[in-house]
C-alpha atoms as a PDB file:
ATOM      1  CA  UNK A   1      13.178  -7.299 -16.705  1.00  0.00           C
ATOM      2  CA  UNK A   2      10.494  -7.399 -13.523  1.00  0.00           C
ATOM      3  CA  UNK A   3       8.203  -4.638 -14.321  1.00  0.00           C
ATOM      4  CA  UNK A   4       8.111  -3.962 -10.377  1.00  0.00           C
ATOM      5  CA  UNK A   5      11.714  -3.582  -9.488  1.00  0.00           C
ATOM      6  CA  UNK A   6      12.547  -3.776  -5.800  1.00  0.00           C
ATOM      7  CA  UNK A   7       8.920  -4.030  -4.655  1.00  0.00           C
ATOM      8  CA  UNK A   8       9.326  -6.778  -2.763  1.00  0.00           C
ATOM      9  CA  UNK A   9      11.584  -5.946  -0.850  1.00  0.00           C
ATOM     10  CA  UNK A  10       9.706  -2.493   0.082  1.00  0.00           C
ATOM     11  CA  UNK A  11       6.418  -5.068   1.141  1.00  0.00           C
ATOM     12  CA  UNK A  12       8.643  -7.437   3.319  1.00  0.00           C
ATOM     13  CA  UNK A  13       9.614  -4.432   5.328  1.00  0.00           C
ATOM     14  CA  UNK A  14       6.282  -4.551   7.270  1.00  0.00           C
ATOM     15  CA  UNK A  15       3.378  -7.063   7.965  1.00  0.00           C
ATOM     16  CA  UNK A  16       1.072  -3.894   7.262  1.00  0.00           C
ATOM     17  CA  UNK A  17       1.045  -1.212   4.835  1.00  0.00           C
ATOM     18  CA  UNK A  18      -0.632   2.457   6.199  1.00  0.00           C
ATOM     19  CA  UNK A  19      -2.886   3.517   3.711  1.00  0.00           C
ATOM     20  CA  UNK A  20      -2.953   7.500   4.969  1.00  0.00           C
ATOM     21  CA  UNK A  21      -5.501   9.996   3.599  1.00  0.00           C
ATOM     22  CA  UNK A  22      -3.771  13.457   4.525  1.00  0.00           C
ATOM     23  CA  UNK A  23      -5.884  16.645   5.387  1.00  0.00           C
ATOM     24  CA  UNK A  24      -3.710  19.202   6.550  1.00  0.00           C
ATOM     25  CA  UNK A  25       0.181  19.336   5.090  1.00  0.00           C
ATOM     26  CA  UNK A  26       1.113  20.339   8.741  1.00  0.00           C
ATOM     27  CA  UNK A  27       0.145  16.582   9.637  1.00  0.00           C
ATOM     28  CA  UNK A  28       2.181  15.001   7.041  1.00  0.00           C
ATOM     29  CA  UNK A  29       5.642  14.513   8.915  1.00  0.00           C
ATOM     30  CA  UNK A  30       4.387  14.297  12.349  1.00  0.00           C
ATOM     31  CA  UNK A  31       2.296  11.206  11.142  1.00  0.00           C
ATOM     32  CA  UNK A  32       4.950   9.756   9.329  1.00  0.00           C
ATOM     33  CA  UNK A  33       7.423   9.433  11.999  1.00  0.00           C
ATOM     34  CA  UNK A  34       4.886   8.184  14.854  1.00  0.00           C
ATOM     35  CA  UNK A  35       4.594   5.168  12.062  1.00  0.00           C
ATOM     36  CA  UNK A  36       7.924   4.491  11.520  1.00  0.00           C
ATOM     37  CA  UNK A  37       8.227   4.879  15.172  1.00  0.00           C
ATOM     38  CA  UNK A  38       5.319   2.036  15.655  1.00  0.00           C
ATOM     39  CA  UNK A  39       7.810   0.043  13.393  1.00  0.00           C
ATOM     40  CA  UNK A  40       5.565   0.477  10.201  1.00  0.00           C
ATOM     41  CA  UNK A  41       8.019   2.457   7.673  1.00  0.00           C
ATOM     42  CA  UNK A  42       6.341   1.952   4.183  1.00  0.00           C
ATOM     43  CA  UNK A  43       3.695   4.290   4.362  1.00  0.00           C
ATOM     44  CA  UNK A  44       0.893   5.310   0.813  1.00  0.00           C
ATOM     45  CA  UNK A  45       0.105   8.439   0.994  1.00  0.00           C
ATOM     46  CA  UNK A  46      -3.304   8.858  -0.783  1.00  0.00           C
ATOM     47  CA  UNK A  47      -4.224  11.534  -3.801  1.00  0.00           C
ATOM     48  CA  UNK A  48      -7.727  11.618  -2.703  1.00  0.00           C
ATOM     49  CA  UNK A  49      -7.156  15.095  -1.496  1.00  0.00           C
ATOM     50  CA  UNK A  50      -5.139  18.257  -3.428  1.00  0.00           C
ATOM     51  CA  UNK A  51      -2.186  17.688  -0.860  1.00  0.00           C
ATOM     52  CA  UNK A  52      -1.070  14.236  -1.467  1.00  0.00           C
ATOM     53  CA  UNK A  53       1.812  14.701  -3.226  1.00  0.00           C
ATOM     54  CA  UNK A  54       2.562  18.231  -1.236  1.00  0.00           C
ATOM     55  CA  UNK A  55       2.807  15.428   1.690  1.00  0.00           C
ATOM     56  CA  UNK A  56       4.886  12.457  -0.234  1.00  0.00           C
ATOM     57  CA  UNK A  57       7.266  15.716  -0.983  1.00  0.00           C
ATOM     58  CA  UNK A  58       7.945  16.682   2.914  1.00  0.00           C
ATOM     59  CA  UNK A  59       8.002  12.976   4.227  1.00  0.00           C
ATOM     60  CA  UNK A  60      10.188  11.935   1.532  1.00  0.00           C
ATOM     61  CA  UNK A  61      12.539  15.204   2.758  1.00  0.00           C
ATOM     62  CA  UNK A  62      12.411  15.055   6.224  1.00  0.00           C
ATOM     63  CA  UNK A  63      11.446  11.645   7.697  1.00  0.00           C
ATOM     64  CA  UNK A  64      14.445   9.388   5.836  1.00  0.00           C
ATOM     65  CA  UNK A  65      13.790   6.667   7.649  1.00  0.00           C
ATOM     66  CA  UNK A  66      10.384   6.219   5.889  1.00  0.00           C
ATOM     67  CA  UNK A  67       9.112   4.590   2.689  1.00  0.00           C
ATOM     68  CA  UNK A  68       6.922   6.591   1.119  1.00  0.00           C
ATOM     69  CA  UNK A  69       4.846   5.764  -2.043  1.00  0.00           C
ATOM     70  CA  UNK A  70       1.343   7.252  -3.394  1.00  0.00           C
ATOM     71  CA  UNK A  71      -1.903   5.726  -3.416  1.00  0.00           C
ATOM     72  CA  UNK A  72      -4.836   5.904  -5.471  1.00  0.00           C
ATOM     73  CA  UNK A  73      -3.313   6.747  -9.102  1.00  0.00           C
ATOM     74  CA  UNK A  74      -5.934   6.984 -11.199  1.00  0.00           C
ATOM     75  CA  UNK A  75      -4.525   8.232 -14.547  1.00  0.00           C
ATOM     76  CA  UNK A  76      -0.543   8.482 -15.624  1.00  0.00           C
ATOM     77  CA  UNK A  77       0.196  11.820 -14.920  1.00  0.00           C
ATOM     78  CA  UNK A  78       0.508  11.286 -11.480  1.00  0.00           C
ATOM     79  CA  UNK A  79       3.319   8.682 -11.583  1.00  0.00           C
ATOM     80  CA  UNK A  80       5.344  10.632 -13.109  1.00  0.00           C
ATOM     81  CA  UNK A  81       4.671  13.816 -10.884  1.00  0.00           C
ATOM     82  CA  UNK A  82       4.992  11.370  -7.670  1.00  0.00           C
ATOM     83  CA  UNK A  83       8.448  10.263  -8.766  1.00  0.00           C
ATOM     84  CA  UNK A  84       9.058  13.991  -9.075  1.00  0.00           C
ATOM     85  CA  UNK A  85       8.009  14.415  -5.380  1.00  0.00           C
ATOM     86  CA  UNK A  86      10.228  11.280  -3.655  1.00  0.00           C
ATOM     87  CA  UNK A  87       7.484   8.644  -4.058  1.00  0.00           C
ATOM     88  CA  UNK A  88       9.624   4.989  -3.630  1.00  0.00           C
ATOM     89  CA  UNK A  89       5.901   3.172  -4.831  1.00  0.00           C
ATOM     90  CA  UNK A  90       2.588   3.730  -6.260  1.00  0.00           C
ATOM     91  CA  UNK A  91      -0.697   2.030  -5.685  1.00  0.00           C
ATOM     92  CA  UNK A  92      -3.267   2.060  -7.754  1.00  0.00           C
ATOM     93  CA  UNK A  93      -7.032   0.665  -6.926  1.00  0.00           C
ATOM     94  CA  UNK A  94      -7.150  -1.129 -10.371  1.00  0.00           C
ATOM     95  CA  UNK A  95      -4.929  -1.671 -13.724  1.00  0.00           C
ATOM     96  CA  UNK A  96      -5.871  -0.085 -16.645  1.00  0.00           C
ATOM     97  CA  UNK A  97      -4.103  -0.761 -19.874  1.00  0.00           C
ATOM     98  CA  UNK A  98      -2.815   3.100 -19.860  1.00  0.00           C
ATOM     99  CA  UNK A  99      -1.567   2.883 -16.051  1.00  0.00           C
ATOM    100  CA  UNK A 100       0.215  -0.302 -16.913  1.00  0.00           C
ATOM    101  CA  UNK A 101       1.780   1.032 -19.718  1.00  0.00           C
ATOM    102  CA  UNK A 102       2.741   4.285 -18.204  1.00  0.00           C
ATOM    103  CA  UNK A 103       4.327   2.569 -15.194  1.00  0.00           C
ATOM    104  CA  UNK A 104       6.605   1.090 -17.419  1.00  0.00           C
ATOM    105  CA  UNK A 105       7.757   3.612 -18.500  1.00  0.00           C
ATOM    106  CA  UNK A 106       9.032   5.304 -14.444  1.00  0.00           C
ATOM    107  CA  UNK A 107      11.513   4.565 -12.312  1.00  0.00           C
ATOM    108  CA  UNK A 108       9.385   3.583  -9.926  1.00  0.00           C
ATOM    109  CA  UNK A 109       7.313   0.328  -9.357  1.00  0.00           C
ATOM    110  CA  UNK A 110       3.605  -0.199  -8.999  1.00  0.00           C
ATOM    111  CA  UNK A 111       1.304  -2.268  -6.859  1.00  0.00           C
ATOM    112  CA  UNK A 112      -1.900  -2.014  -9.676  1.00  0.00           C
ATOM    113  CA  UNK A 113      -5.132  -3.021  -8.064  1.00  0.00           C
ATOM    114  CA  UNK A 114      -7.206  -6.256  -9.045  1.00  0.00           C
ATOM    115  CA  UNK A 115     -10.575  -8.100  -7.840  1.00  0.00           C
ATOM    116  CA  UNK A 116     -11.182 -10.892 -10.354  1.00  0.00           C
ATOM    117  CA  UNK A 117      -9.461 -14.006 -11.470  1.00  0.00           C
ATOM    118  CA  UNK A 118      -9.113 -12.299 -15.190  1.00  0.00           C
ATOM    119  CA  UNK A 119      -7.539  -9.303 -14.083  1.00  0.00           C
ATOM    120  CA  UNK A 120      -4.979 -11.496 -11.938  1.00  0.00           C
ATOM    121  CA  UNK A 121      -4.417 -13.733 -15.244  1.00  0.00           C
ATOM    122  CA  UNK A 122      -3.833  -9.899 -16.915  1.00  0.00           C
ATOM    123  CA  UNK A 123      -0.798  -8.647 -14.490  1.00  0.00           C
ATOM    124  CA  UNK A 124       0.409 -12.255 -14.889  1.00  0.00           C
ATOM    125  CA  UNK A 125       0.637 -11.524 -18.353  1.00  0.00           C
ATOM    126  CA  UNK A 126       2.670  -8.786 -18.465  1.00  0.00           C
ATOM    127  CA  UNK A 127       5.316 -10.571 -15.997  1.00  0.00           C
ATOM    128  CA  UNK A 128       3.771  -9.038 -12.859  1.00  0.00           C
ATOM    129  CA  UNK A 129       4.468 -10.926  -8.726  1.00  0.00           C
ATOM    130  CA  UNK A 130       2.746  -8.716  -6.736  1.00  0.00           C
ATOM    131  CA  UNK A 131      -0.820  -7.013  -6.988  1.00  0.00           C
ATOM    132  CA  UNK A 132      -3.156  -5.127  -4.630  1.00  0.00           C
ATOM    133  CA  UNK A 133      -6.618  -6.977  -3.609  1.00  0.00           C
ATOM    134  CA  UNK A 134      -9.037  -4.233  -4.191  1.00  0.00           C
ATOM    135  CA  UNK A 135     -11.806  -4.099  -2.192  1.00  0.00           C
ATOM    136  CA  UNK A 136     -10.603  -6.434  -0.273  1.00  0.00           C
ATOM    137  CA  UNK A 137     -13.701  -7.658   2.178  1.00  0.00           C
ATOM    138  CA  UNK A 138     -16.296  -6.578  -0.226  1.00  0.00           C
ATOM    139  CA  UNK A 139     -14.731  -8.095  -3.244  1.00  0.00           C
ATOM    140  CA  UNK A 140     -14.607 -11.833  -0.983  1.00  0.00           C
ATOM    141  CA  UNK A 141     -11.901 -11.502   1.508  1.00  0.00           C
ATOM    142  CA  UNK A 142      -9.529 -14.397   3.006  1.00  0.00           C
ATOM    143  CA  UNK A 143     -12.304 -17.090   1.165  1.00  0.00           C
ATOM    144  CA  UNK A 144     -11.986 -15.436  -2.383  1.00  0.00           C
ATOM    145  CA  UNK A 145      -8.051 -14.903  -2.199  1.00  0.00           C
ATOM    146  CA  UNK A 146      -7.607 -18.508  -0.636  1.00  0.00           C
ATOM    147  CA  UNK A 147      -9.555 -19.613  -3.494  1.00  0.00           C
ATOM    148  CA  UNK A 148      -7.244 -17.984  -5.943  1.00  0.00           C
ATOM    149  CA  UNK A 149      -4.182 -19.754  -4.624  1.00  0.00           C
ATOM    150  CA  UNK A 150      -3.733 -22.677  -6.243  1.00  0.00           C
ATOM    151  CA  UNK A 151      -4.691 -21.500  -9.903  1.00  0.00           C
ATOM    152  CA  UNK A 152      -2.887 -18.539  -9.561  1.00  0.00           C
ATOM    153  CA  UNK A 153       0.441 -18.596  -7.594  1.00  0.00           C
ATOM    154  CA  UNK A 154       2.359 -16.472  -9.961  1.00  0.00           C
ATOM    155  CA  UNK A 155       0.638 -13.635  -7.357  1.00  0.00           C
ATOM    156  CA  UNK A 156       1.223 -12.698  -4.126  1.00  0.00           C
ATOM    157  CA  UNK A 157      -1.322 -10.145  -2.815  1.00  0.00           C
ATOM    158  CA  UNK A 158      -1.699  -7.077  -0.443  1.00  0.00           C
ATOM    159  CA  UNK A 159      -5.032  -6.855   0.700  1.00  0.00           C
ATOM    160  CA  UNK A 160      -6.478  -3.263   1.362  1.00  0.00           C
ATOM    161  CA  UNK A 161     -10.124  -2.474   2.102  1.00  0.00           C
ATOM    162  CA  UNK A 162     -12.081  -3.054   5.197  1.00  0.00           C
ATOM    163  CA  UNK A 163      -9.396  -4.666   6.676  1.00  0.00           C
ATOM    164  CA  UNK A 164      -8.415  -4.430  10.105  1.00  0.00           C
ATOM    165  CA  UNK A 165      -6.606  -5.425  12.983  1.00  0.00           C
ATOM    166  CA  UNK A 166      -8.789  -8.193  13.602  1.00  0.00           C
ATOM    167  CA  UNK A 167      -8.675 -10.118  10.144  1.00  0.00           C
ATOM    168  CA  UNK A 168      -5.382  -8.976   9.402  1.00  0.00           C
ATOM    169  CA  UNK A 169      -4.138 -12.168  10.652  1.00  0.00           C
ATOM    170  CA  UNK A 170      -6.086 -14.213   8.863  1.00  0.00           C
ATOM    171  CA  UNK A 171      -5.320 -12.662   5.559  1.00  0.00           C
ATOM    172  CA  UNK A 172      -1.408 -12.814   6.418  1.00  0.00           C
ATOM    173  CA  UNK A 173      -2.198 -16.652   7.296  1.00  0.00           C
ATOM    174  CA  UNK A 174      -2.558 -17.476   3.364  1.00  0.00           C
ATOM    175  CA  UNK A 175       0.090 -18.747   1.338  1.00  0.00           C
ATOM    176  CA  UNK A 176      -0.441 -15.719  -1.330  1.00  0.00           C
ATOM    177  CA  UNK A 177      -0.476 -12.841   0.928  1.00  0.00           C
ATOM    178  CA  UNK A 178       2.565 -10.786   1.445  1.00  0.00           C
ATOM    179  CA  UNK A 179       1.324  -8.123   3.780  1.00  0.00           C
ATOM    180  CA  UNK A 180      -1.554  -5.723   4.425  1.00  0.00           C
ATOM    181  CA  UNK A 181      -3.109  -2.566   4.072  1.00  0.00           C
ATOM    182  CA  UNK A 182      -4.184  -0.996   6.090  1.00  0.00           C
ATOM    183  CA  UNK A 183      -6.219   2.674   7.965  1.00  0.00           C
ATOM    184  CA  UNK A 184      -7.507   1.576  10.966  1.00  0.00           C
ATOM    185  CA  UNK A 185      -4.176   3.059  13.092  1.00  0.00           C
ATOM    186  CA  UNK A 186      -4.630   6.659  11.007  1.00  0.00           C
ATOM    187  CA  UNK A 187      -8.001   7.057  12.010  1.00  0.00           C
ATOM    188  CA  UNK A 188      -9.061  10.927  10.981  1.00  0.00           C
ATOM    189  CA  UNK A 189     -10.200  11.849  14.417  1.00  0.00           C
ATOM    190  CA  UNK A 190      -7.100  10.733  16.123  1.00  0.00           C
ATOM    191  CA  UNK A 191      -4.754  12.651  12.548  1.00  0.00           C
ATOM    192  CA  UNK A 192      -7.282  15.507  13.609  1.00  0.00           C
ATOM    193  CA  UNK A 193      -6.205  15.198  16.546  1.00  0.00           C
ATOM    194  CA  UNK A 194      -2.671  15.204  16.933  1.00  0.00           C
ATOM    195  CA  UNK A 195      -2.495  12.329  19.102  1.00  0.00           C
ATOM    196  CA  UNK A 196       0.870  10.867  17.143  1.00  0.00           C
ATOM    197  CA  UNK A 197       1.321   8.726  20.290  1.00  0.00           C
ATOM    198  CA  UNK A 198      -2.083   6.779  19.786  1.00  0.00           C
ATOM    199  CA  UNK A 199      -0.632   6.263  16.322  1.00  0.00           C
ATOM    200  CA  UNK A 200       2.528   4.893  17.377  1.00  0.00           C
ATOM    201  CA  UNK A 201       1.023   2.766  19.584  1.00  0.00           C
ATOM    202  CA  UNK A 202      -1.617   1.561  16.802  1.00  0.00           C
ATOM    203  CA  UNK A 203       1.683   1.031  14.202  1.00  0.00           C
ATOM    204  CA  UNK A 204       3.435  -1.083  17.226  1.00  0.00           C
ATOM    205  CA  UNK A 205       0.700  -3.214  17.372  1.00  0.00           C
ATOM    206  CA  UNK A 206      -0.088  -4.273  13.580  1.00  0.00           C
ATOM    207  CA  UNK A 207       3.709  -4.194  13.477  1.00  0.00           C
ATOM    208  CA  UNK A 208       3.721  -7.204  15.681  1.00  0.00           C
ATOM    209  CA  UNK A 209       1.372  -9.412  13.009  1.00  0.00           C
ATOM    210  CA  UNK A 210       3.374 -11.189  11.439  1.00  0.00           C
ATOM    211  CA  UNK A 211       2.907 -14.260   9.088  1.00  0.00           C
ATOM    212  CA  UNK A 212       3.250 -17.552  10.133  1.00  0.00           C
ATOM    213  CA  UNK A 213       6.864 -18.975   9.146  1.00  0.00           C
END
């Protein structure tokens, strides 16, 4: 059995994945639909601050039309209590043996984090398709993950860190990337802000990258 059931399809719905670090709760839905509105439905909602899964729980109940996973699970506890709040995925920014295991053990797949050839050769391992490319630019960008194509095609990738909507293409050029992730359309002055507009105009726009057929 695929240890990340019906992930694929979630990361074919969209060229780029919103990586979304929510502040205020009263933000949360408003933010969500002007993405799904841009055309950008799967949507990580960050646990970097106490409200993350306080916001997976109202976008998963009032904005249906929207994917909604959590991002940046650090230990196992918090898959379990993001299932509990709607989550569809989880993201994690690397893969420890204990996340692994745990995310076995959910109904609920994960997108576990890797930067190096060995932790690649890991996930493969364990039967895994799909991994995030954490820190993406720092960690060697479109070079390092074109280099990791041929020896490793078992993987397809989704990039996230420093990228934006001008090497965006470039990583959805390679033969191993599936899509993106993504902040630079949920900037925190224009969340701050209000202007869910700007943001829907930001999603329309990576929503139109596409990669090359």
């Amino acid at each position: 059995m695929s240890p990340q059931p019906g992930l694929e399809t979630i990361l074919r719905q969209a060229p780029v994945i919103p990586v979304v670090i929510v502040e205020d709760l009263a933000h949360a839905v408003p933010l969500a639909r002007a993405l799904v509105a841009g055309g950008l439905p799967v949507i990580e909602v960050t646990l970097r601050t106490s409200i993350g899964l306080e916001a997976i729980r109202a976008i998963a109940a009032e904005v249906p039309d929207a994917i909604v996973g959590v991002g940046t699970v650090l230990h196992p506890g918090q898959l379990t209590a993001a299932v509990e709040a709607g989550a569809r995925f989880a993201v994690s920014p690397g893969a420890t043996i204990s996340i692994l295991d745990a995310a076995a053990t959910v109904d609920m797949p994960i997108l576990p984090g890797i930067a190096t050839a060995s932790e690649a050769m890991a996930l493969i391992e364990r039967g895994y398709r799909f991994a995030k490319f954490f820190p993406a630019e720092p960690a060697g960008g479109i070079a390092y993950l074109s280099a990791l194509a041929s020896p490793l095609p078992q993987l397809q990738f989704c990039p996230t860190g420093g990228v934006t909507l001008q090497s965006a293409p470039g990583y959805l050029a390679l033969p191993n990337v599936i899509c993106v992730g993504g902040s630079w359309m949920v900037g925190r002055a224009v969340v701050q802000a209000g202007d869910w507009t700007r943001i829907t105009a930001g999603a329309t726009e990576a929503a139109a990258l596409r990669r090359p057929v």
